[in-house]
N, C-alpha and C. Protein backbone atom coordinates (compact mmCIF):
# COMPACT_ATOMS: atom_id res chain seq x y z
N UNK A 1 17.61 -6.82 -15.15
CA UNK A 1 17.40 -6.73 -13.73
C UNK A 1 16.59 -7.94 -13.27
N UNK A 2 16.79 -8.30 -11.92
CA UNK A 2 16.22 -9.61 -11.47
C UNK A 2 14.50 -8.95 -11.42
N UNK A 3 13.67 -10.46 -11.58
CA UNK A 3 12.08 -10.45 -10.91
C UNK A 3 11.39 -11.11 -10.02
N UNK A 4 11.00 -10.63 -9.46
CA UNK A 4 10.58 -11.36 -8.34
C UNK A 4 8.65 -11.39 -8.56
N UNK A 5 8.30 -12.71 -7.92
CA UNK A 5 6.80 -13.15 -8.33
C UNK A 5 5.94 -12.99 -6.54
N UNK A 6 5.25 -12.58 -6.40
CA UNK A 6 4.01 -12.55 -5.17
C UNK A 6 2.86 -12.93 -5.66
N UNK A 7 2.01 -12.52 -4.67
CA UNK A 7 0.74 -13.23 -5.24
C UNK A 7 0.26 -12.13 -5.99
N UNK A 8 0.39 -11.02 -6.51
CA UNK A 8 0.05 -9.99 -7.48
C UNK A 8 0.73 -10.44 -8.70
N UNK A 9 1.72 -11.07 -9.09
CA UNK A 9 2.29 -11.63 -10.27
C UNK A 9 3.77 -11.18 -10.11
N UNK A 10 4.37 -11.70 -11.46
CA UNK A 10 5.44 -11.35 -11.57
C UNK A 10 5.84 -9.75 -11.80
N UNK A 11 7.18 -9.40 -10.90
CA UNK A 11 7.71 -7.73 -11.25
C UNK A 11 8.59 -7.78 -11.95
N UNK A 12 8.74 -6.73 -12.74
CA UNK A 12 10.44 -6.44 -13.51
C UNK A 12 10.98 -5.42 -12.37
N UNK A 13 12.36 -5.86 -12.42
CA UNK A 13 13.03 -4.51 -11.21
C UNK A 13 13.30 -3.83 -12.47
N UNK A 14 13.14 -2.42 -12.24
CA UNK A 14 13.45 -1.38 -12.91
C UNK A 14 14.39 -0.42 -12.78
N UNK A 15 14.97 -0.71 -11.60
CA UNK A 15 16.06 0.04 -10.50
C UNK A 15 16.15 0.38 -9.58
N UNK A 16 16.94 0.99 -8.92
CA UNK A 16 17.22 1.82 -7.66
C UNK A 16 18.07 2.89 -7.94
N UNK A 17 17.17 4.56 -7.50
CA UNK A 17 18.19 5.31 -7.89
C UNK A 17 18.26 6.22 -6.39
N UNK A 18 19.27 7.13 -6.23
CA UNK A 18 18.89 7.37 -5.01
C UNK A 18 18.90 9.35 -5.55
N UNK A 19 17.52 9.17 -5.27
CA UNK A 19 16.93 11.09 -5.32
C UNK A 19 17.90 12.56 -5.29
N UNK A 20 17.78 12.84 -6.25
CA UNK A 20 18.41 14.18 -6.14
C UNK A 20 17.69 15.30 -6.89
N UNK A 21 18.03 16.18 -6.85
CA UNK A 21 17.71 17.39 -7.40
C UNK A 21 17.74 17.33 -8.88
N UNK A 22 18.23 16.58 -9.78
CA UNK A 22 17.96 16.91 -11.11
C UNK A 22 17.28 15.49 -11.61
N UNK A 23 16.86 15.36 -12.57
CA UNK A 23 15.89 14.36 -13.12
C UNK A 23 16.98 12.78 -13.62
N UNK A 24 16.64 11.68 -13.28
CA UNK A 24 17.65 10.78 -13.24
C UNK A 24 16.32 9.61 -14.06
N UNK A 25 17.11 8.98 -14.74
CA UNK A 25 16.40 8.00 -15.79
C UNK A 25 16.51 6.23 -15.35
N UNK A 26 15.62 5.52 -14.91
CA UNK A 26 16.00 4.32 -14.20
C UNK A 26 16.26 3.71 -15.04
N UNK A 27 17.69 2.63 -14.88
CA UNK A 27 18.38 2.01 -15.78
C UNK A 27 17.60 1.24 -16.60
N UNK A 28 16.56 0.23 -16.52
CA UNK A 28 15.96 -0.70 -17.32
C UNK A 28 14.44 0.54 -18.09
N UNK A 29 14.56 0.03 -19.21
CA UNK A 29 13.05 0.67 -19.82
C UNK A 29 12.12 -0.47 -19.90
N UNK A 30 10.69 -0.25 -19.81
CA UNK A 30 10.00 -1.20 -19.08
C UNK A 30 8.82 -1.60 -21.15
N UNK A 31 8.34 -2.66 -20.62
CA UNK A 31 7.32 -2.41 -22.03
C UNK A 31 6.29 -2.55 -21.21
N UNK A 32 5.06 -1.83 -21.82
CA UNK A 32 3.75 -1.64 -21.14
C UNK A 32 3.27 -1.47 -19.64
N UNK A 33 4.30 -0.43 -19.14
CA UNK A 33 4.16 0.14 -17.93
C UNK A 33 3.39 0.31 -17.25
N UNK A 34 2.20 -0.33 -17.38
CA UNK A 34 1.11 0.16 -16.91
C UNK A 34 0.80 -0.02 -15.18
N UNK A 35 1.39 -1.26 -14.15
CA UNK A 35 1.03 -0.95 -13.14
C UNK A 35 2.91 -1.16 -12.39
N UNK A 36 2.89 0.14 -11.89
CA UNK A 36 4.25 0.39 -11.27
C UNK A 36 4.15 -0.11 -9.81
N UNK A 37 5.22 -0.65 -8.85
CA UNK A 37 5.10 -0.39 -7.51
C UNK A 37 6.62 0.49 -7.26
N UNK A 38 6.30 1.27 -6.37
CA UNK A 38 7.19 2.17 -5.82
C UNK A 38 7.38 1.83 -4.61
N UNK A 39 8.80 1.81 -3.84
CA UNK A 39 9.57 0.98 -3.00
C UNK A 39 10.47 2.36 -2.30
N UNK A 40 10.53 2.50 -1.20
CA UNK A 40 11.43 4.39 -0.52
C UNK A 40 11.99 3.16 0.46
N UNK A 41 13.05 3.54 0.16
CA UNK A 41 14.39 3.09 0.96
C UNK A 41 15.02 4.18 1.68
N UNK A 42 14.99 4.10 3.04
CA UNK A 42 15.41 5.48 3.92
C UNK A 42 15.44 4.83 4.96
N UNK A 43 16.53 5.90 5.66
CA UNK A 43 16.22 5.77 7.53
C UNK A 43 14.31 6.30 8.13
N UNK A 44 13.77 5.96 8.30
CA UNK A 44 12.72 6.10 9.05
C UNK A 44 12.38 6.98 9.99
N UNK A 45 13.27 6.49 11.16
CA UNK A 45 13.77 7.20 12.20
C UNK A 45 14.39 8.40 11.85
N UNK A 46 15.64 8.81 10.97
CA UNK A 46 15.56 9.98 10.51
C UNK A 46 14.71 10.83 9.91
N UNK A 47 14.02 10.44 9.04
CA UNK A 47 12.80 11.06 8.42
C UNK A 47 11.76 11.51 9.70
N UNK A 48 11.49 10.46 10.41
CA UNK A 48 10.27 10.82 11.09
C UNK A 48 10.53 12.17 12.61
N UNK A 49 11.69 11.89 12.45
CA UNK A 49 12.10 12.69 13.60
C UNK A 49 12.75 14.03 13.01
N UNK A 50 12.74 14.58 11.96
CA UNK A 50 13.36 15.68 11.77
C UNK A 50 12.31 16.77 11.33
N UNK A 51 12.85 17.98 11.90
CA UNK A 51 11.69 18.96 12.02
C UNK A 51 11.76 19.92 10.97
N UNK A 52 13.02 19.91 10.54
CA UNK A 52 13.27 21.12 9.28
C UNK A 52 13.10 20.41 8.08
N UNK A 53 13.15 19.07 8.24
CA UNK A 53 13.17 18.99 6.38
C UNK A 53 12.38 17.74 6.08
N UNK A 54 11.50 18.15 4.79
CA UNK A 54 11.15 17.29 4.42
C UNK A 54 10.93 17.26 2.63
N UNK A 55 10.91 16.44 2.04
CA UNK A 55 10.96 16.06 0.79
C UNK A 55 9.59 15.26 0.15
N UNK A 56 9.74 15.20 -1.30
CA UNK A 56 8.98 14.03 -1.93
C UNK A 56 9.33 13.98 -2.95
N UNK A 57 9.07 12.92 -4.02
CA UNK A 57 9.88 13.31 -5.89
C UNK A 57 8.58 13.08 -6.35
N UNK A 58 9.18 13.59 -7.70
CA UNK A 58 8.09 13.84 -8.74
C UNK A 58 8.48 12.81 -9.71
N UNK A 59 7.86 12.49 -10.48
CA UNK A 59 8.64 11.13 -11.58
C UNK A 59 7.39 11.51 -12.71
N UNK A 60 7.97 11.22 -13.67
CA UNK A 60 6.89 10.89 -15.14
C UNK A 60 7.70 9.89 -15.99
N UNK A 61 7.28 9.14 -16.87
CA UNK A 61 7.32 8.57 -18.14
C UNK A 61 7.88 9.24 -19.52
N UNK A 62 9.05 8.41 -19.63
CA UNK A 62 9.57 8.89 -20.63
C UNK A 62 9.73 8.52 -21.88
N UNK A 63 9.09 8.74 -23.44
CA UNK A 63 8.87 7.82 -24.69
C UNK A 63 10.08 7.85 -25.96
N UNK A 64 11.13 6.73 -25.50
CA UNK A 64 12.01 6.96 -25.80
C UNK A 64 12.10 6.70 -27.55
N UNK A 65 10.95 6.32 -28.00
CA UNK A 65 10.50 6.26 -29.50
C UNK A 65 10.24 7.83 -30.28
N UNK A 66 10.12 8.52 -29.46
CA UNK A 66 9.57 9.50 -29.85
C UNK A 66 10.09 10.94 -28.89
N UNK A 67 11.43 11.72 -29.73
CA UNK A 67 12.32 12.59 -29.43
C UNK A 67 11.63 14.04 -28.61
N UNK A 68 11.89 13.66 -27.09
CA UNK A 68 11.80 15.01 -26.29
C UNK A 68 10.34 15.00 -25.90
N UNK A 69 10.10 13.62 -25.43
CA UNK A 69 8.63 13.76 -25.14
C UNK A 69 8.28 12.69 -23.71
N UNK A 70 7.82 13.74 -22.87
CA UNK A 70 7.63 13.39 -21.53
C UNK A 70 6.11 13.21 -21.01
N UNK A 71 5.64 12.48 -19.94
CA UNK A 71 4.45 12.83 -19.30
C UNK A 71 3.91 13.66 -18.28
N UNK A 72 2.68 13.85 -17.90
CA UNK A 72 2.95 15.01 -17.11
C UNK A 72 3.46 13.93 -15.49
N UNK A 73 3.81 15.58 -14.87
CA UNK A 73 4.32 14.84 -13.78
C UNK A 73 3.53 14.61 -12.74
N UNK A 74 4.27 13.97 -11.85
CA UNK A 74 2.94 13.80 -10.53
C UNK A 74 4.06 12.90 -9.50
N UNK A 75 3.23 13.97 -8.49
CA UNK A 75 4.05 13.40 -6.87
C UNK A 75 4.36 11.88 -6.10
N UNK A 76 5.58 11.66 -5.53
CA UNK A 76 5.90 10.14 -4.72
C UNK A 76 5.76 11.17 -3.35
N UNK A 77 5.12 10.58 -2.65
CA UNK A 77 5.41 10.90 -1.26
C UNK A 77 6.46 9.38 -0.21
N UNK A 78 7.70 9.38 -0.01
CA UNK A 78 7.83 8.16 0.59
C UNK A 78 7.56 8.05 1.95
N UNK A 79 7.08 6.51 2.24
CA UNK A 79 6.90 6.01 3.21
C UNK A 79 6.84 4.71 3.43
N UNK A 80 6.79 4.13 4.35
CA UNK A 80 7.04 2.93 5.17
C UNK A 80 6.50 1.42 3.94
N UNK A 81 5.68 1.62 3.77
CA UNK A 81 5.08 1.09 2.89
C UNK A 81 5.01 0.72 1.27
N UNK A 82 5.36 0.17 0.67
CA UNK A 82 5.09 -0.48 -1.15
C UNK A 82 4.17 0.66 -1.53
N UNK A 83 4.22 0.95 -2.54
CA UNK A 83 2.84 1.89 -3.38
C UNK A 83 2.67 1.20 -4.46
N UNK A 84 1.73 1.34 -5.05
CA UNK A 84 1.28 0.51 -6.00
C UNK A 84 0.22 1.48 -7.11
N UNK A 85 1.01 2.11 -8.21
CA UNK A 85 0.00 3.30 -9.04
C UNK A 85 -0.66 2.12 -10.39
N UNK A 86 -1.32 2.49 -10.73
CA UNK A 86 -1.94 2.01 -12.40
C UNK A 86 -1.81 2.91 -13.32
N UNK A 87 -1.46 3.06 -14.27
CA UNK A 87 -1.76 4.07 -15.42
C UNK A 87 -1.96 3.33 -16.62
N UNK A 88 -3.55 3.03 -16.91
CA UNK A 88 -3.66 2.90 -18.05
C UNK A 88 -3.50 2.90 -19.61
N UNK A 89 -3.04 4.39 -19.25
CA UNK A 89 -2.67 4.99 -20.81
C UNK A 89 -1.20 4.31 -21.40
N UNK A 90 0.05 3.72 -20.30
CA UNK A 90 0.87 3.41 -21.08
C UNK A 90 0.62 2.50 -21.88
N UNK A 91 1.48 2.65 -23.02
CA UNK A 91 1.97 1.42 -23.48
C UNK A 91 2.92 1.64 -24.53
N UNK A 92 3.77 0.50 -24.59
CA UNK A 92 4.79 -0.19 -25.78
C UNK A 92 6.06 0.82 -24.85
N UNK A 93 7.25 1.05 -25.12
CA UNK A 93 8.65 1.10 -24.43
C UNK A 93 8.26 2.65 -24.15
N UNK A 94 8.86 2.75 -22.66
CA UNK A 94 9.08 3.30 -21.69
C UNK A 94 9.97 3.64 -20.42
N UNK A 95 10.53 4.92 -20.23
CA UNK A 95 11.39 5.10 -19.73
C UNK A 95 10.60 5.46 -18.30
N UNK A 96 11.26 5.76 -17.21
CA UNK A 96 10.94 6.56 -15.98
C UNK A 96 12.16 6.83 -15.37
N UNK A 97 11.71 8.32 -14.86
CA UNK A 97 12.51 9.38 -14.27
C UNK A 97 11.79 9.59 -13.36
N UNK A 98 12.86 10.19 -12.09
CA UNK A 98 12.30 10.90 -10.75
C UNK A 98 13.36 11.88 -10.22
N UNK A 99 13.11 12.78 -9.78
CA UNK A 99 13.95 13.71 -8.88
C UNK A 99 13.32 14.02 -8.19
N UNK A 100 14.08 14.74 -6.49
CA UNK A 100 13.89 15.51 -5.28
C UNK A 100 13.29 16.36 -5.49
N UNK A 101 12.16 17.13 -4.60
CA UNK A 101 11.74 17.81 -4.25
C UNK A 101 11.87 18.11 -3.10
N UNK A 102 12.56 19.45 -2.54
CA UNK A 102 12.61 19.81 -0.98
C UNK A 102 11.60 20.89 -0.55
N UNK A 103 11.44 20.76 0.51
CA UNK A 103 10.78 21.71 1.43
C UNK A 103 11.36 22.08 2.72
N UNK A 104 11.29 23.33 3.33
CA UNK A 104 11.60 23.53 4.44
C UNK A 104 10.57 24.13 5.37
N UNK A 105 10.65 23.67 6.52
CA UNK A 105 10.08 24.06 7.53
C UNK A 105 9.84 25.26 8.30
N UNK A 106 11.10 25.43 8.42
CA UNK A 106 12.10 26.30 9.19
C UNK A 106 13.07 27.36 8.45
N UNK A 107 13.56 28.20 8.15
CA UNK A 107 14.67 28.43 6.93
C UNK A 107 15.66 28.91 7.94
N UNK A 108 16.11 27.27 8.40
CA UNK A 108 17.73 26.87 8.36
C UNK A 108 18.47 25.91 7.65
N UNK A 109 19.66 26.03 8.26
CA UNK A 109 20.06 24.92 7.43
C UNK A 109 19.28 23.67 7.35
N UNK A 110 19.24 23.14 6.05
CA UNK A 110 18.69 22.07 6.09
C UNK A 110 19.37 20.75 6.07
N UNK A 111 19.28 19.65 6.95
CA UNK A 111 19.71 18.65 6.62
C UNK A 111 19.54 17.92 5.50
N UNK A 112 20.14 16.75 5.18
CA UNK A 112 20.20 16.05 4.26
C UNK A 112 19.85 14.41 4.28
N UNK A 113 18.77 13.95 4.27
CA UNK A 113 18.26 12.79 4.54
C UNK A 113 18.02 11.95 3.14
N UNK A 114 18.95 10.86 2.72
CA UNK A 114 19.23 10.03 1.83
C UNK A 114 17.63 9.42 1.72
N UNK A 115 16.74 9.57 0.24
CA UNK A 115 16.03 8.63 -0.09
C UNK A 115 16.11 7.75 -1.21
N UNK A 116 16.28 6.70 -1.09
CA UNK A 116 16.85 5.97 -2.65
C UNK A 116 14.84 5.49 -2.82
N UNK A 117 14.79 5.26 -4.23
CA UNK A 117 13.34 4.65 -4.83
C UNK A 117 13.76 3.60 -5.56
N UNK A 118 12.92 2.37 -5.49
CA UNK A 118 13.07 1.16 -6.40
C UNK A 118 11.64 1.36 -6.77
N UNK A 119 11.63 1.19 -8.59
CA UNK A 119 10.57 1.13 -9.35
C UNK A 119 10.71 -0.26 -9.93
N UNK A 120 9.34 -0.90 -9.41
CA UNK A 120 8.90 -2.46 -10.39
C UNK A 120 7.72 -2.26 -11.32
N UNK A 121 7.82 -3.07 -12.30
CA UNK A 121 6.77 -3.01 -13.56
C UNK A 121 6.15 -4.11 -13.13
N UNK A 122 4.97 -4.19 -13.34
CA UNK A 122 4.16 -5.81 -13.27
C UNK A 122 4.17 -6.37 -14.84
N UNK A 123 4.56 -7.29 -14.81
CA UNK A 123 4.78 -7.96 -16.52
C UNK A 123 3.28 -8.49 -16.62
C-alpha cells in the first residue's frame, strides 16, 4: 500500500474497509503498530442530520504469529477529523480488524449510512 510523509513522519496505508456488522481484517499487516491514525470516510451531512441512527466500530489487534489470539477491544467513534491512538504494548506483526456497531434512537426502521475507515501505521 502507498505512504504518505507529514510533518508527524512517514504512514503505512493499511487500508480502507467499509464497516459492517461482522469483523473484517485490513488488507496490509503492519510491524510495530504502535501509533495508528484513523481516517472515517462518510457523508457528513448524512450522518449529522439523521435522527434514528447512529453507529461507531470497535477494532482490536490481531497476532497473526500466534493462533486465535486477539486484543481487547475498544471503540472508533467517526468524525470529521484524523484520530490519532498510541498503543504501546504492540509490537513485531500485526493484524487489525473493525466492525459496525449500531444503535437506534427511535425503533424504526433504520437507515443505512455508509462508513468506510482508513487505518495508517506510523513507521
Amino acid at each position: 500500500m502507498p505512504q504518505t510523509t507529514d510533518s508527524l513522519g512517514t504512514w503505512d496505508n493499511l487500508g480502507i474497509i467499509t464497516l459492517t456488522l461482522e469483523w473484517q481484517i485490513f488488507p496490509v499487516t503492519s510491524v510495530d503498530a504502535q501509533t495508528l491514525r484513523f481516517t472515517y470516510l462518510y457523508d457528513l451531512d448524512e450522518w449529522d442530520n439523521s435522527e434514528k441512527y447512529k453507529s461507531y466500530a470497535i477494532g482490536r489487534f490481531y497476532y497473526p504469529t500466534v493462533n486465535n489470539t486477539v486484543s481487547p477491544s475498544f471503540r472508533l467513534y467517526p468524525k470529521p477529523q484524523q484520530e490519532i491512538r498510541h498503543y504501546p504494548q504492540n509490537s513485531g506483526l500485526l493484524d487489525f480488524g473493525a466492525k459496525k456497531i449500531i444503535y437506534s434512537r427511535k425503533y424504526v426502521n433504520i437507515e443505512v449510512i455508509i462508513v468506510r475507515l482508513q487505518v495508517e501505521s506510523l513507521l
